[in-house]
PDB file of N, CA and C in Angstrom:
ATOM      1  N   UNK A   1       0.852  -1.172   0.000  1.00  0.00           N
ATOM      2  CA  UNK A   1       0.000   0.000   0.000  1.00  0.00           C
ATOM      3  C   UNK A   1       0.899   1.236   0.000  1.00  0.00           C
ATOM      4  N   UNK A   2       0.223   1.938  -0.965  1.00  0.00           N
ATOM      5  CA  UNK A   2       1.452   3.269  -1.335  1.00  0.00           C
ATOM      6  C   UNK A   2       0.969   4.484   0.127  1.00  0.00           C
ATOM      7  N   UNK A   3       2.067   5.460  -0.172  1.00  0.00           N
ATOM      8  CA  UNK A   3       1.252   6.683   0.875  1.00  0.00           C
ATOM      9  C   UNK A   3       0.317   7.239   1.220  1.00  0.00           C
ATOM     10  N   UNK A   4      -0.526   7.343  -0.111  1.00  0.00           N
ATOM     11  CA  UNK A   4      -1.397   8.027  -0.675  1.00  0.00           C
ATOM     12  C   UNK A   4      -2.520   7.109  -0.407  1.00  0.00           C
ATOM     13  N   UNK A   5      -2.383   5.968  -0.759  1.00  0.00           N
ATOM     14  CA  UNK A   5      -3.336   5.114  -0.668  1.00  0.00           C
ATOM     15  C   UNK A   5      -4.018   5.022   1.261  1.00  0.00           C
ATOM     16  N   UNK A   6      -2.285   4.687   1.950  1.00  0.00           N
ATOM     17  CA  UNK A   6      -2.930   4.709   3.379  1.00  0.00           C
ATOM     18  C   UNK A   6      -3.521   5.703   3.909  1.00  0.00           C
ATOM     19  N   UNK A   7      -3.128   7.222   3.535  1.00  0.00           N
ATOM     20  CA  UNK A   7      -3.427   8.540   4.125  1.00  0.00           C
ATOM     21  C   UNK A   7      -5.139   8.102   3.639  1.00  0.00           C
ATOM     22  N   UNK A   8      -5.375   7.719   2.582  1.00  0.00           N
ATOM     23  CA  UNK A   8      -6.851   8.092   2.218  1.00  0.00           C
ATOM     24  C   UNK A   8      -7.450   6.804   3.276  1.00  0.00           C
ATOM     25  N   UNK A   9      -6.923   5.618   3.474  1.00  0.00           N
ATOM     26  CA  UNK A   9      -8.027   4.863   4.091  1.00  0.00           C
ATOM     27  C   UNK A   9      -7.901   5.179   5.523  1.00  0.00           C
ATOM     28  N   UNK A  10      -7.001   5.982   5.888  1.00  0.00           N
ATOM     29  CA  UNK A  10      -7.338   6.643   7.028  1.00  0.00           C
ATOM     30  C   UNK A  10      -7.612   7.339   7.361  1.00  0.00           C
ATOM     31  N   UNK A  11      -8.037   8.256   6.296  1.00  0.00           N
ATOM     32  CA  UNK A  11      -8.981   9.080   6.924  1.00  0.00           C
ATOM     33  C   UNK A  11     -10.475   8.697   6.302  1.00  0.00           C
ATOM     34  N   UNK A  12     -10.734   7.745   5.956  1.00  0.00           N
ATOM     35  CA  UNK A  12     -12.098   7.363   5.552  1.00  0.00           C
ATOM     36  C   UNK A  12     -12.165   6.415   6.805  1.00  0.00           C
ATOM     37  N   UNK A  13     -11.208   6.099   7.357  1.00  0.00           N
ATOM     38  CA  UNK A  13     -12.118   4.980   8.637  1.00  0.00           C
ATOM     39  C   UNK A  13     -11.869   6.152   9.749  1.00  0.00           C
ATOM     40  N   UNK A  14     -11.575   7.053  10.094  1.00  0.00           N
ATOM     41  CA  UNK A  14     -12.000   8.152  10.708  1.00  0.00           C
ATOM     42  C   UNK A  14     -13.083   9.043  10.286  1.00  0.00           C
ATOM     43  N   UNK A  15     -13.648   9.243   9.218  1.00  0.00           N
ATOM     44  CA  UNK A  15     -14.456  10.190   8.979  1.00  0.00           C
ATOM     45  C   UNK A  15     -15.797   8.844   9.219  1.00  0.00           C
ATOM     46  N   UNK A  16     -15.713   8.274   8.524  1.00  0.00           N
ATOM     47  CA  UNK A  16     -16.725   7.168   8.336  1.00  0.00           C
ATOM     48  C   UNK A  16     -16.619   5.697   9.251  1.00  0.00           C
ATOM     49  N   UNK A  17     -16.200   6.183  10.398  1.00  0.00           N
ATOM     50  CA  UNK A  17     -16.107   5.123  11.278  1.00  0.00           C
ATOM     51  C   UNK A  17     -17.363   3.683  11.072  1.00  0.00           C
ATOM     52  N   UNK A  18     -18.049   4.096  11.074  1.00  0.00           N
ATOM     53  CA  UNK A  18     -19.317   3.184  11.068  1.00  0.00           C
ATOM     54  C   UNK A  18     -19.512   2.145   9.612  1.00  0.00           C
ATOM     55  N   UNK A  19     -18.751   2.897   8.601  1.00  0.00           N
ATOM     56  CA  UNK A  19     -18.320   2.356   7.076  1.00  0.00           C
ATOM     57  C   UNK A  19     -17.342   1.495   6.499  1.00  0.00           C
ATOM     58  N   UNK A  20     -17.386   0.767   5.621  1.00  0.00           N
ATOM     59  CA  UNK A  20     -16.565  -0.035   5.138  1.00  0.00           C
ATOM     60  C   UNK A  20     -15.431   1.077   4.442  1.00  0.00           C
ATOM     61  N   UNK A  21     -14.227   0.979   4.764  1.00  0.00           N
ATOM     62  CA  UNK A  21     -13.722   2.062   4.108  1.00  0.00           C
ATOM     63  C   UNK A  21     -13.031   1.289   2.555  1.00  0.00           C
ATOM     64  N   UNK A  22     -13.262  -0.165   2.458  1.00  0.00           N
ATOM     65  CA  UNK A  22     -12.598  -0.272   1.416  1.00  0.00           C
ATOM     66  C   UNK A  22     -14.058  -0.028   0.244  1.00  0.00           C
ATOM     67  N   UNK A  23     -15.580  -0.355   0.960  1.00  0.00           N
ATOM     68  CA  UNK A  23     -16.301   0.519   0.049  1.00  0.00           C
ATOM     69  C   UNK A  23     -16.981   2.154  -0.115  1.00  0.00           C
ATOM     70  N   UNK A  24     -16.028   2.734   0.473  1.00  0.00           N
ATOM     71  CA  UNK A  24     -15.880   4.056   0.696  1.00  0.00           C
ATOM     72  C   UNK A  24     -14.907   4.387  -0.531  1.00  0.00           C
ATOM     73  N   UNK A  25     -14.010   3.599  -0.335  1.00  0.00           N
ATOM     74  CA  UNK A  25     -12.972   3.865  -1.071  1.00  0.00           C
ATOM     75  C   UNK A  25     -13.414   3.676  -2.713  1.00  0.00           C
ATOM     76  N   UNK A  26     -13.787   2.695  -3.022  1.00  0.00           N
ATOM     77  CA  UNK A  26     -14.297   1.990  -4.393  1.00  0.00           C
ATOM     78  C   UNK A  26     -15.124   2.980  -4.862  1.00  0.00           C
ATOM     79  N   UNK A  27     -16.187   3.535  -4.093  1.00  0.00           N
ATOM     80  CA  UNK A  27     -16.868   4.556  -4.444  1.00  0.00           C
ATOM     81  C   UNK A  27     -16.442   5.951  -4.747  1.00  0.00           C
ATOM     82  N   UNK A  28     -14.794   6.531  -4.151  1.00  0.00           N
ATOM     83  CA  UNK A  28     -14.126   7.542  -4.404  1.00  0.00           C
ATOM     84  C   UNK A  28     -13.282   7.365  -5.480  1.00  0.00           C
ATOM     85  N   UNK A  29     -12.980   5.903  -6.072  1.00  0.00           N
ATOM     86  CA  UNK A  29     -12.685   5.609  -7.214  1.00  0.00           C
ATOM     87  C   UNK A  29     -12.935   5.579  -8.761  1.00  0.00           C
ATOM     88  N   UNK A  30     -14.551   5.457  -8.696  1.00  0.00           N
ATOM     89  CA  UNK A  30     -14.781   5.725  -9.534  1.00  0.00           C
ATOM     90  C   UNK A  30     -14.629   7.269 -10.457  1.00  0.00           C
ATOM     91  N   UNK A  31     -14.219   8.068  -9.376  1.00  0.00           N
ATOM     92  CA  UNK A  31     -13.619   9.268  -9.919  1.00  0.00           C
ATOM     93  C   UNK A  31     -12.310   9.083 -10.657  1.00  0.00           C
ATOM     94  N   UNK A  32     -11.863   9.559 -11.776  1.00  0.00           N
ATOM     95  CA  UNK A  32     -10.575   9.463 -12.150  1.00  0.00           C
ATOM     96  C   UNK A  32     -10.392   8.042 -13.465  1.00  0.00           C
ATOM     97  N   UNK A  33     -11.705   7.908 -13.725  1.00  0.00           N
ATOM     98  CA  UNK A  33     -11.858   6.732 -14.761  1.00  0.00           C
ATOM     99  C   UNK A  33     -12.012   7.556 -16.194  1.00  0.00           C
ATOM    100  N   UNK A  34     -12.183   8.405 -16.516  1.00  0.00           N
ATOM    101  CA  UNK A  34     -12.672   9.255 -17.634  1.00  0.00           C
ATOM    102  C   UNK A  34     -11.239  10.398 -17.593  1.00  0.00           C
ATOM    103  N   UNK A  35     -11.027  10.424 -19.299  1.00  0.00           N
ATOM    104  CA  UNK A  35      -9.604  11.133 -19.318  1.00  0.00           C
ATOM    105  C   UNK A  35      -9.859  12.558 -18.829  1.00  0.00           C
ATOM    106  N   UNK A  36     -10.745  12.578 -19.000  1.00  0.00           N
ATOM    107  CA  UNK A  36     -11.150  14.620 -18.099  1.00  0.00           C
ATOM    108  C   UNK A  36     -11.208  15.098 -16.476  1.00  0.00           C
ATOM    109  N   UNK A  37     -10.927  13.575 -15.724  1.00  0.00           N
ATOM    110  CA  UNK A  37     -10.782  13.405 -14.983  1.00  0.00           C
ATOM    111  C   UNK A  37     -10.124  13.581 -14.164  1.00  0.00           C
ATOM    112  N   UNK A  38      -9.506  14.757 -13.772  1.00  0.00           N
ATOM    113  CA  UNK A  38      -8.098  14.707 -13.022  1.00  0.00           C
ATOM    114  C   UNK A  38      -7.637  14.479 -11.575  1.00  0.00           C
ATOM    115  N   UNK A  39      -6.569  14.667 -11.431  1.00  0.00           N
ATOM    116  CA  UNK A  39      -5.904  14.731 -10.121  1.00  0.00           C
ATOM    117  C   UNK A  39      -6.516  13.921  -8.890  1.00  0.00           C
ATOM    118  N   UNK A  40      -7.163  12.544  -9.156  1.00  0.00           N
ATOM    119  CA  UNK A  40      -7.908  11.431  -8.315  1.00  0.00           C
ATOM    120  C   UNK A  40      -7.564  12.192  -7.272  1.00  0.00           C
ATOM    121  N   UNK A  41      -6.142  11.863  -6.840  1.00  0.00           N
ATOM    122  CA  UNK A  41      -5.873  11.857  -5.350  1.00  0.00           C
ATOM    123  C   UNK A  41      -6.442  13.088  -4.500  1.00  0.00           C
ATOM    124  N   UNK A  42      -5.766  14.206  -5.057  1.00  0.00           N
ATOM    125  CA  UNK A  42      -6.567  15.642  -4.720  1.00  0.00           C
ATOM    126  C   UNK A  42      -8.060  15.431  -4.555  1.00  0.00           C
ATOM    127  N   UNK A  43      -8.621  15.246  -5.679  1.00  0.00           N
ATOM    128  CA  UNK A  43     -10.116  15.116  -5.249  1.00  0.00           C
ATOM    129  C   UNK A  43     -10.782  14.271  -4.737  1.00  0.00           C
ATOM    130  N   UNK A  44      -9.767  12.718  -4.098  1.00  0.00           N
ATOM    131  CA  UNK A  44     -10.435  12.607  -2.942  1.00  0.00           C
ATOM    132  C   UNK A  44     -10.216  13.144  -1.642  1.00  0.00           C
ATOM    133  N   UNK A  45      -9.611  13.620  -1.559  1.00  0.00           N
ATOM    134  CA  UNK A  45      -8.893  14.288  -0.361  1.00  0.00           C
ATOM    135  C   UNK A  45     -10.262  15.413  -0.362  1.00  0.00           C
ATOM    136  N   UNK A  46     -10.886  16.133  -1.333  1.00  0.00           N
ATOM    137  CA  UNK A  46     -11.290  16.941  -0.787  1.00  0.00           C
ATOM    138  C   UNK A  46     -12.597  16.812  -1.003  1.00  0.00           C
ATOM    139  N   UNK A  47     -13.248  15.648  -1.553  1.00  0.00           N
ATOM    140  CA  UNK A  47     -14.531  14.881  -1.312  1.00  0.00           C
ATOM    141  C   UNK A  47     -14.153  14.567   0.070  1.00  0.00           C
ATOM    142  N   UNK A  48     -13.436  14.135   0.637  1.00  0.00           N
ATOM    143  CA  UNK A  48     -13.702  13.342   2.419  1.00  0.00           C
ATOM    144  C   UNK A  48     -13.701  14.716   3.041  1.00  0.00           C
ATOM    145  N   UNK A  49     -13.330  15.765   2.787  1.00  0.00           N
ATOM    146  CA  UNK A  49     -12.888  16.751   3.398  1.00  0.00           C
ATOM    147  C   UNK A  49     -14.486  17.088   3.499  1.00  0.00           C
ATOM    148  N   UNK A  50     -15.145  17.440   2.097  1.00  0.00           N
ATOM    149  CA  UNK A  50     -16.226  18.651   2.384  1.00  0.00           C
ATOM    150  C   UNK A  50     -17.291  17.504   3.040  1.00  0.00           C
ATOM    151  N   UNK A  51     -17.597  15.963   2.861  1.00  0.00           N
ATOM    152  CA  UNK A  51     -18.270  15.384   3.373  1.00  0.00           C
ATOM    153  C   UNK A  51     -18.283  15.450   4.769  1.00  0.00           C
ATOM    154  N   UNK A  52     -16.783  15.163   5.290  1.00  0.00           N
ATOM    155  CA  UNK A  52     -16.590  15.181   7.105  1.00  0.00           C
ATOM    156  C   UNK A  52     -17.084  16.399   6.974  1.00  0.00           C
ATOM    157  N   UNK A  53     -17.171  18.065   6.710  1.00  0.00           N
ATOM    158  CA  UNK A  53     -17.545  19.193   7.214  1.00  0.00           C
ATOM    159  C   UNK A  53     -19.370  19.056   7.013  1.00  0.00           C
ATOM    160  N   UNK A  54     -20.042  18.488   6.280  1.00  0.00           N
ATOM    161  CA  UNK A  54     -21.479  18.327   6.155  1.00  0.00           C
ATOM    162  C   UNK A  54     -21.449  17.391   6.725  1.00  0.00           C
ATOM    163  N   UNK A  55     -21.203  16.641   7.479  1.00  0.00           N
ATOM    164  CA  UNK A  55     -21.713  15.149   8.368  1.00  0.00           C
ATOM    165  C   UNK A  55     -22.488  14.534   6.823  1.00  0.00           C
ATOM    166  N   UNK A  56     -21.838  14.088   5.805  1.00  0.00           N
ATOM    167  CA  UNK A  56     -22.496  13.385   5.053  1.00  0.00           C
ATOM    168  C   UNK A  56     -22.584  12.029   5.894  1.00  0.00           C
ATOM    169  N   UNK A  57     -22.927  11.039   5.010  1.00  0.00           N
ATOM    170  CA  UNK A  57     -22.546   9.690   5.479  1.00  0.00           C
ATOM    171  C   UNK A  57     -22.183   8.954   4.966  1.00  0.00           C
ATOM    172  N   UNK A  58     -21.940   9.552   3.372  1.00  0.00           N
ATOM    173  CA  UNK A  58     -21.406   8.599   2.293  1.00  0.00           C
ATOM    174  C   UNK A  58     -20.937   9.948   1.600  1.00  0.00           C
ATOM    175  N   UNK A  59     -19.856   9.349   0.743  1.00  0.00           N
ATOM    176  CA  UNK A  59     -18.953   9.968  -0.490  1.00  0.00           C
ATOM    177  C   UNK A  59     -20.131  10.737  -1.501  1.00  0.00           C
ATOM    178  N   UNK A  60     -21.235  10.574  -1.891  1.00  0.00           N
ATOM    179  CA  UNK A  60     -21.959  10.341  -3.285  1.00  0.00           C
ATOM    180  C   UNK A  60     -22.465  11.819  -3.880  1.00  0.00           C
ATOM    181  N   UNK A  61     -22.406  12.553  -2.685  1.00  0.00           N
ATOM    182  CA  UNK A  61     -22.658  14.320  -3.099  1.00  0.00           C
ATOM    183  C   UNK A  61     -21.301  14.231  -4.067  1.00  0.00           C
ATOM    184  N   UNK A  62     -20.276  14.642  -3.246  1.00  0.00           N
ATOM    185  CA  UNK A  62     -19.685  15.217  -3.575  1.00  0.00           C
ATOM    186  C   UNK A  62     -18.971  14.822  -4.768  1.00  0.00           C
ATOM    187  N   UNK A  63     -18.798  13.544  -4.731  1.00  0.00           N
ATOM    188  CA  UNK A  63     -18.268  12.429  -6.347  1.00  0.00           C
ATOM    189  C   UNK A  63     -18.893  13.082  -6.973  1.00  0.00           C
ATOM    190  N   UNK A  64     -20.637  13.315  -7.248  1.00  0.00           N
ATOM    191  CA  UNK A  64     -21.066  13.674  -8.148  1.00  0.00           C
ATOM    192  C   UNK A  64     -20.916  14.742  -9.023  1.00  0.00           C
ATOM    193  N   UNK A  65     -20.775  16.042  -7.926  1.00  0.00           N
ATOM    194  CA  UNK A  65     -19.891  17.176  -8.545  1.00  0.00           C
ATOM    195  C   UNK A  65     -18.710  17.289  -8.942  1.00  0.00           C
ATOM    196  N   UNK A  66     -17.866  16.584  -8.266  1.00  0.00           N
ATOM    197  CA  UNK A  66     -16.422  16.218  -9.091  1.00  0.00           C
ATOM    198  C   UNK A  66     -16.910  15.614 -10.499  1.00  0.00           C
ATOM    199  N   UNK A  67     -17.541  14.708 -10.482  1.00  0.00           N
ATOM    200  CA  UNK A  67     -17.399  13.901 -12.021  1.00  0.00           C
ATOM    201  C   UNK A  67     -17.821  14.911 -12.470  1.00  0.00           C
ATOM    202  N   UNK A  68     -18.551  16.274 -12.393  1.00  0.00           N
ATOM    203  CA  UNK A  68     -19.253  17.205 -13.570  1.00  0.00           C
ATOM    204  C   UNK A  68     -18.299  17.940 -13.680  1.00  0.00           C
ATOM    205  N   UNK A  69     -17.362  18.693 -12.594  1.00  0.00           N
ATOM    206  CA  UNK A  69     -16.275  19.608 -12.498  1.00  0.00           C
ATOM    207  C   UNK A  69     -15.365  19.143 -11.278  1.00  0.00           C
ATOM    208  N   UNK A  70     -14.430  18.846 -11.487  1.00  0.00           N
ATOM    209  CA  UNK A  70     -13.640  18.479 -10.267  1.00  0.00           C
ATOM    210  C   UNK A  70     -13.093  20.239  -9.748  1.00  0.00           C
ATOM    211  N   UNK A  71     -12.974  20.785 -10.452  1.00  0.00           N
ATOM    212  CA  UNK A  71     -12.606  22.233  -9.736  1.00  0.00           C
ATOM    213  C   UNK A  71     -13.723  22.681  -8.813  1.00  0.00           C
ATOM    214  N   UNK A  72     -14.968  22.432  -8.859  1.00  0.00           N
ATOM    215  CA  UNK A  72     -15.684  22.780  -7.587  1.00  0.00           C
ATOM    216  C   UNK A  72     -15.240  22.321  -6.212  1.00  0.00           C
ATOM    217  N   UNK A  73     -14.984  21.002  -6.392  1.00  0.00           N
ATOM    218  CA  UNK A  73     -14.679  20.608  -4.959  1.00  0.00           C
ATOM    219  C   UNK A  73     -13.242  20.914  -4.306  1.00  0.00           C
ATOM    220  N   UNK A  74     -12.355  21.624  -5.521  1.00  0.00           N
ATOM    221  CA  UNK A  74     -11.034  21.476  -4.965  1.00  0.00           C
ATOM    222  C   UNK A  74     -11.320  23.061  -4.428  1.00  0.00           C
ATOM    223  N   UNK A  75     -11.706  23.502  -4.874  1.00  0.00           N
ATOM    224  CA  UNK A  75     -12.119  25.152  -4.533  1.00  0.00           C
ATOM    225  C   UNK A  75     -12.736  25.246  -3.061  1.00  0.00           C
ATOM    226  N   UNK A  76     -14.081  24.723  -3.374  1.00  0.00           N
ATOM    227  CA  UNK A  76     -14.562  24.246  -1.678  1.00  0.00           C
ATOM    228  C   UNK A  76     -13.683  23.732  -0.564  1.00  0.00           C
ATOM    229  N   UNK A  77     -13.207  22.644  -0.843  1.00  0.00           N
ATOM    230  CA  UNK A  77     -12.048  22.128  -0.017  1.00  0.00           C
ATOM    231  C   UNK A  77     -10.739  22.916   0.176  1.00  0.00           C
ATOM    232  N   UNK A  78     -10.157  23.520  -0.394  1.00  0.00           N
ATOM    233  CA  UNK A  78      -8.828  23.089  -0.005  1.00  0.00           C
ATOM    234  C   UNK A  78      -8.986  25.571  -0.018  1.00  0.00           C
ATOM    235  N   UNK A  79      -9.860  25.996  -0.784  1.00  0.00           N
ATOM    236  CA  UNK A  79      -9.929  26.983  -0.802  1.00  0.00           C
ATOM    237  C   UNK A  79     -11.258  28.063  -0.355  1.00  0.00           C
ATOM    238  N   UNK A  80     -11.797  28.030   0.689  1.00  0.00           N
ATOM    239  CA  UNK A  80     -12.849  28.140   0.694  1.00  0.00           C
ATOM    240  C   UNK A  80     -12.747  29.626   1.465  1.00  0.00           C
ATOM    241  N   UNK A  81     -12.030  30.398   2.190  1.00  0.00           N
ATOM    242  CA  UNK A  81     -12.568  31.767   2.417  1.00  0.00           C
ATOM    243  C   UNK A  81     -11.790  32.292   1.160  1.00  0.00           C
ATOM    244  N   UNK A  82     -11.227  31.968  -0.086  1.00  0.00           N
ATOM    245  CA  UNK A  82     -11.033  32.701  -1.258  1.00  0.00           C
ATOM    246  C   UNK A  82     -12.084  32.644  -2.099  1.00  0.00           C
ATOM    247  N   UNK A  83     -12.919  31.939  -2.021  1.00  0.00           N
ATOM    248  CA  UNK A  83     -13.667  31.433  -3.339  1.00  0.00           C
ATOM    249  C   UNK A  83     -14.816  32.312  -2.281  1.00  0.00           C
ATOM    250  N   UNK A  84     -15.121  33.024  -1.259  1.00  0.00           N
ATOM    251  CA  UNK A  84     -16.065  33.613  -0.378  1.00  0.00           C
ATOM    252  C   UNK A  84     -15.356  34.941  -0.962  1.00  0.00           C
ATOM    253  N   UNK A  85     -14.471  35.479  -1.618  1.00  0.00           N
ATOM    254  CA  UNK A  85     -13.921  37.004  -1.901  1.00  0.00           C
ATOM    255  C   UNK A  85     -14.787  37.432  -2.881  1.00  0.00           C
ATOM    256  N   UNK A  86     -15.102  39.129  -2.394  1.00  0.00           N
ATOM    257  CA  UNK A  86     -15.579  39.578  -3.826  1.00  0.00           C
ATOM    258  C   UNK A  86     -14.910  39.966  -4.683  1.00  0.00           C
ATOM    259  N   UNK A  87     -15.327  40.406  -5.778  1.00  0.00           N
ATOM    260  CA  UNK A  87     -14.312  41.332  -6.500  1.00  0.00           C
ATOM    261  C   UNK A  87     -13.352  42.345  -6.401  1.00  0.00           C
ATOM    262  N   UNK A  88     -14.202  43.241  -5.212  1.00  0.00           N
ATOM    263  CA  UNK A  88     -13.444  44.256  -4.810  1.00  0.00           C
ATOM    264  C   UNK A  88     -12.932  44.233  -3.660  1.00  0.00           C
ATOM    265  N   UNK A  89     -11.866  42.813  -3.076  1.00  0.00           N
ATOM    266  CA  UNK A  89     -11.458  42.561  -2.244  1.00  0.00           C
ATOM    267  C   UNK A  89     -10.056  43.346  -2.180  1.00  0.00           C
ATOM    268  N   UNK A  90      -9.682  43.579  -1.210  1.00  0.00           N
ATOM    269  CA  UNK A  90      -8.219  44.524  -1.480  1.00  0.00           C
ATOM    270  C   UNK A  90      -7.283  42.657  -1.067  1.00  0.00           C
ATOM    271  N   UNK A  91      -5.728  43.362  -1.635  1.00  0.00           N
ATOM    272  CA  UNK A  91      -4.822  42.817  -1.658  1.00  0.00           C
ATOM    273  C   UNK A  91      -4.861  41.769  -0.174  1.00  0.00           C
ATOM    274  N   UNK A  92      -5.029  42.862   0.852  1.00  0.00           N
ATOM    275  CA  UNK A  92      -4.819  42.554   2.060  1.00  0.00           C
ATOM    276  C   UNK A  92      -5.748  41.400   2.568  1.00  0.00           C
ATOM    277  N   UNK A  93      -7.077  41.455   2.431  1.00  0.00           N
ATOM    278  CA  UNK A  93      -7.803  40.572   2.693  1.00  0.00           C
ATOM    279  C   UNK A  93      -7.568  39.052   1.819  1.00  0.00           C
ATOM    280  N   UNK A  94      -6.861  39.103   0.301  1.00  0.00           N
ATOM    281  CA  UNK A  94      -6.643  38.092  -0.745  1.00  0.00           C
ATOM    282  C   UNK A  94      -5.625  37.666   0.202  1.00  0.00           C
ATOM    283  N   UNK A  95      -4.514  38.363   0.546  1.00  0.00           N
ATOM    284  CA  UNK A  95      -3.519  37.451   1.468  1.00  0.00           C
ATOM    285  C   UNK A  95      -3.481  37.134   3.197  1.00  0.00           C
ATOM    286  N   UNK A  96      -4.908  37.611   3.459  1.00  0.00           N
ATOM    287  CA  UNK A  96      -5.422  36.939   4.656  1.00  0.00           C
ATOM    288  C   UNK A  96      -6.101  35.347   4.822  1.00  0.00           C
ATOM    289  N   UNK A  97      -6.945  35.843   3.330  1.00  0.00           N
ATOM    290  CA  UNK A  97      -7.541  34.378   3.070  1.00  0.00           C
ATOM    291  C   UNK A  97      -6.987  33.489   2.536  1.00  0.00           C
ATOM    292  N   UNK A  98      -5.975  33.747   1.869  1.00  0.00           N
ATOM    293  CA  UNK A  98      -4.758  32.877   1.532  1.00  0.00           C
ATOM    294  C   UNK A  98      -3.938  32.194   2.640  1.00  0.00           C
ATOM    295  N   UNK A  99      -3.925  32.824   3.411  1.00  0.00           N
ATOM    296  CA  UNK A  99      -2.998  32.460   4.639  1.00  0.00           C
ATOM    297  C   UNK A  99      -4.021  31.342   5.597  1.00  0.00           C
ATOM    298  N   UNK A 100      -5.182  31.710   5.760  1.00  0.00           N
ATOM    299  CA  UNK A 100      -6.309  30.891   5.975  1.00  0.00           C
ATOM    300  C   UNK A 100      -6.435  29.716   5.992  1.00  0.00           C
ATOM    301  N   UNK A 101      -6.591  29.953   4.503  1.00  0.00           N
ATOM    302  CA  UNK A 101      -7.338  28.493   3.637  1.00  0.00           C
ATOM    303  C   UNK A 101      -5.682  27.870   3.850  1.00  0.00           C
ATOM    304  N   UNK A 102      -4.672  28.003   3.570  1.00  0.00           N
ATOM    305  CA  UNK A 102      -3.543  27.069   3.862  1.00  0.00           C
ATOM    306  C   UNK A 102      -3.647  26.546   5.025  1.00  0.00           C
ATOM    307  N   UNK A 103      -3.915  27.463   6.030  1.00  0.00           N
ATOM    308  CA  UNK A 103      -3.819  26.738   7.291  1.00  0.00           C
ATOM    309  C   UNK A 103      -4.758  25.797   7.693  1.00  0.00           C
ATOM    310  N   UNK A 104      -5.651  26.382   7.448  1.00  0.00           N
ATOM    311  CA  UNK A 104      -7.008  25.288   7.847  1.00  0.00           C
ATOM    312  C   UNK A 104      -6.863  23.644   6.812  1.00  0.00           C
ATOM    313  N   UNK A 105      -6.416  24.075   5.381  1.00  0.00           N
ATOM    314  CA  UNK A 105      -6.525  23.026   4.686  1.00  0.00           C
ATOM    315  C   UNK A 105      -5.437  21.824   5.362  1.00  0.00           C
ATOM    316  N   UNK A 106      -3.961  22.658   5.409  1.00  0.00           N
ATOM    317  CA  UNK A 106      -2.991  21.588   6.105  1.00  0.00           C
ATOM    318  C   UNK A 106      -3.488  20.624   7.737  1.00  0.00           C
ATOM    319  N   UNK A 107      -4.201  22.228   8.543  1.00  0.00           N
ATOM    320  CA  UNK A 107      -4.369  21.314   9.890  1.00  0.00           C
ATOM    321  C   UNK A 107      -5.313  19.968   9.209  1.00  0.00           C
ATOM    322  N   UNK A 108      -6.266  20.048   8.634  1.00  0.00           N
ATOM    323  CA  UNK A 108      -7.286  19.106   8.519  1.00  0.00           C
ATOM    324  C   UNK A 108      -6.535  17.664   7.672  1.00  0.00           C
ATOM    325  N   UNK A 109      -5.301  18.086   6.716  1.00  0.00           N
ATOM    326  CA  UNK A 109      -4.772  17.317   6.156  1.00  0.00           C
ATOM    327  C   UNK A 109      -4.159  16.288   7.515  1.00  0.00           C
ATOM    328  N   UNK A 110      -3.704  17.196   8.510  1.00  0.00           N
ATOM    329  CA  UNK A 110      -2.677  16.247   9.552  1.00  0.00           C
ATOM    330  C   UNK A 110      -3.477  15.845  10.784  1.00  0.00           C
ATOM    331  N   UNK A 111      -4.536  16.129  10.900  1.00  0.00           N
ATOM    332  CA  UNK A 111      -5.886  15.782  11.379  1.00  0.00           C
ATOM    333  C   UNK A 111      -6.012  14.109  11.430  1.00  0.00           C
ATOM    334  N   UNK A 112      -5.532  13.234  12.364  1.00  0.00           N
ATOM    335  CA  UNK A 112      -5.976  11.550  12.733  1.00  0.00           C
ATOM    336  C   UNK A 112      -6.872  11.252  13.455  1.00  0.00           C
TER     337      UNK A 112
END
């Protein structure tokens, strides 16, 4: 089992304690089968991410919007008080929420 592989089934038998995580997993797989498909790993990382923040109980929201656009969920996940900016955000606030969304995204990454 590669790195990537364990980081994800552990945090699917933490988020989804009550779940099979190897069919947790199968189900986050089917992402990344279609050549338009990108960056699997990223977008499961941030399917488990926005699910643990909605108490989903299964993967199946958020797969679904990935398979239509995987940039929604990486935006939600991994960027979410930037993608909350308006237009006429000054500099200062772009590199507040920048500073933010890194932090929050990493703690949750190192999150067991």
């Amino acid at each position: 089992m590669d790195s990537q592989h364990a980081r994800l089934i552990k945090k699917i038998r933490r988020i989804f304690p009550e779940r099979s995580s190897e069919t947790i997993f199968a189900a986050l797989r089917s992402y990344g089968v279609e050549p338009h498909e990108r960056e699997p790993y990223r977008v499961y990382l941030a399917i488990l991410k926005l699910s643990e923040e909605d108490h989903l109980s299964d993967v199946s929201f958020y797969l679904k919007v990935a398979k239509q656009d995987h940039r929604d969920v990486l935006a939600w996940a991994e960027y979410p008080n930037q993608t909350k900016l308006g237009p006429n955000a000054d500099s200062e606030e772009r590199a507040e929420s920048v500073r933010k969304d890194e932090a929050q995204y990493q703690a949750w990454l190192e999150k067991t």
